[in-house]
Protein backbone atom coordinates (compact mmCIF):
# COMPACT_ATOMS: atom_id res chain seq x y z
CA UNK A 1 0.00 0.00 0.00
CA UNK A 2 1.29 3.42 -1.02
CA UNK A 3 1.47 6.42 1.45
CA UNK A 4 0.95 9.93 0.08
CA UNK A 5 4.94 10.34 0.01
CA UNK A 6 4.68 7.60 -2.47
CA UNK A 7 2.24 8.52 -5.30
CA UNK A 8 4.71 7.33 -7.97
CA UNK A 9 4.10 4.12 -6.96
CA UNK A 10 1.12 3.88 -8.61
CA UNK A 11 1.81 5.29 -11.87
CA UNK A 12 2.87 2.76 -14.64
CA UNK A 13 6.60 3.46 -15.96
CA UNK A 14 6.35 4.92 -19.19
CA UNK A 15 6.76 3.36 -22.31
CA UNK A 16 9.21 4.55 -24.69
CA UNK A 17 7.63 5.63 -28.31
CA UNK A 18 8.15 3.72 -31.29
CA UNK A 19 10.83 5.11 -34.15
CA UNK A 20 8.15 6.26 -36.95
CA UNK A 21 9.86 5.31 -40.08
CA UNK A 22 10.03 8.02 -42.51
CA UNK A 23 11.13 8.24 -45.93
CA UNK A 24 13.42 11.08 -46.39
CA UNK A 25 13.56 11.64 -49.98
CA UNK A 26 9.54 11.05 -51.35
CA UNK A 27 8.28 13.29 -53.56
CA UNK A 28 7.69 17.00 -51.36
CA UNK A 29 3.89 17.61 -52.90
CA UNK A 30 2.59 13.91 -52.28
CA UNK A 31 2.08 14.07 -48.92
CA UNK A 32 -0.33 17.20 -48.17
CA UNK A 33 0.98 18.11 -44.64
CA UNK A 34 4.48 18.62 -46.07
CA UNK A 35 2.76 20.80 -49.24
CA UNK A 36 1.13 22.76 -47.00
CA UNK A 37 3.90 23.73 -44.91
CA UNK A 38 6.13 24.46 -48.18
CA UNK A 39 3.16 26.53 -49.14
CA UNK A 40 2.56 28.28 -46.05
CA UNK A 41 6.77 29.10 -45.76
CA UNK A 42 7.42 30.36 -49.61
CA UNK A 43 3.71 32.55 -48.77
CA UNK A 44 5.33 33.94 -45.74
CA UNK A 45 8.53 34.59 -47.31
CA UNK A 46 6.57 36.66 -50.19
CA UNK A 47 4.61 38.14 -47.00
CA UNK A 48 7.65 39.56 -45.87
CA UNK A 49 9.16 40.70 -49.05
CA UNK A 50 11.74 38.34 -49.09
CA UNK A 51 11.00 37.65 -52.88
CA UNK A 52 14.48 35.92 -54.03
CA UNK A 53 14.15 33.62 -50.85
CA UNK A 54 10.87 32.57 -51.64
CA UNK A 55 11.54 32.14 -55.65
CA UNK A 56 14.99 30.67 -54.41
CA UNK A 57 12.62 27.67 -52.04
CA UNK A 58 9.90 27.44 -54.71
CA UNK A 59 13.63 26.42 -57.15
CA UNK A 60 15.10 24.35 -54.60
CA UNK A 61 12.16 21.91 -53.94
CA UNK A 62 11.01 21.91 -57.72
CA UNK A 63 14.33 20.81 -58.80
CA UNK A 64 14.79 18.36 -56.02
CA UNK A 65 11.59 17.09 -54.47
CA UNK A 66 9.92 16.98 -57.93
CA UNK A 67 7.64 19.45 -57.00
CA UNK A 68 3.68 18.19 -57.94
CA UNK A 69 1.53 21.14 -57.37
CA UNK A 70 1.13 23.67 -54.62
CA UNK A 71 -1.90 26.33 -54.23
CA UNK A 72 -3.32 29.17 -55.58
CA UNK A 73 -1.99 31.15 -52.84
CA UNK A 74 0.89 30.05 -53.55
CA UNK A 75 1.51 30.52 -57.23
CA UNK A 76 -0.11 34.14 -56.68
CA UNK A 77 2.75 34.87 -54.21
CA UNK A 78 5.20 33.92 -56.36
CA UNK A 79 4.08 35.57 -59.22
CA UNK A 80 3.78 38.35 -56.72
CA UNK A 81 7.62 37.81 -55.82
CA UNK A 82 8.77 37.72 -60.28
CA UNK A 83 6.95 40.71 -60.86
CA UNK A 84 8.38 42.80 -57.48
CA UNK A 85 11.87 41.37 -58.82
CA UNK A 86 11.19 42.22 -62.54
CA UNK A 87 12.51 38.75 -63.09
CA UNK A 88 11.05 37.23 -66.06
CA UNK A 89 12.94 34.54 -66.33
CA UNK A 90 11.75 33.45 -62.85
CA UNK A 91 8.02 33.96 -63.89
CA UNK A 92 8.25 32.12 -66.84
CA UNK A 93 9.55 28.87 -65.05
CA UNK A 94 7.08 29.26 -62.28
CA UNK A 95 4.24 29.87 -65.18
CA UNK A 96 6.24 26.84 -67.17
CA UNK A 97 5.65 24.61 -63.63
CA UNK A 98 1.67 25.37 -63.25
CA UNK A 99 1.54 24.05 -66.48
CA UNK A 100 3.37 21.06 -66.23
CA UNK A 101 1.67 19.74 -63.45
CA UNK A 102 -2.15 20.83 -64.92
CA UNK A 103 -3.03 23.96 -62.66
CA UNK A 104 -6.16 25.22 -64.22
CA UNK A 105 -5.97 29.00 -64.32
CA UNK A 106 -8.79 31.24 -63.65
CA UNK A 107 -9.50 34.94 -64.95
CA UNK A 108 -7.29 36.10 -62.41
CA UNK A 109 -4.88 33.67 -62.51
């Protein structure tokens, strides 16, 4: 029988967690969670007016990750980011990449 100087004695130990195995180099816009979170960061970035560091992410994880498709959000803050640069070389690939992976534009897009 425990005494109140020994409540631990009651609690189970804890169990340690399982390892979640995770594959480190799958494609970045297959899962959703991870899109999102690229989405939300290269938005932010734009947000902030940090335009090359955001077209410099969107290039690093198209080129690497094999990019699928992130949101209209997204592409309009990158767009955003080419035009505030007066970069068209960097608006034509991100333009080049909607494409390629079958955004459908609207009339604002």
């Amino acid at each position: 029988m425990c005494s109140t100087s020994q409540e631990n004695c009651l609690r189970s130990e804890p169990r340690p967690r399982a390892n979640k195995s995770v594959a480190k180099d799958v494609a970045f816009g297959s899962n959703s969670a991870n899109a999102s979170r690229f989405c939300s960061h290269i938005e932010k970035l734009a947000f902030l007016k940090m335009y090359g560091e955001s077209l410099e992410l969107f290039e690093i994880y198209r080129l690497k990750h094999k990019l699928v498709a992130a949101n209209t959000n997204t592409y309009d803050a990158l767009i955003s980011a080419c035009i505030s640069l007066k970069s068209t070389r960097a608006l034509y690939l991100v333009f080049r990449h909607m494409i390629d992976v079958g955004f459908e534009m609207d009339q604002y897009m």
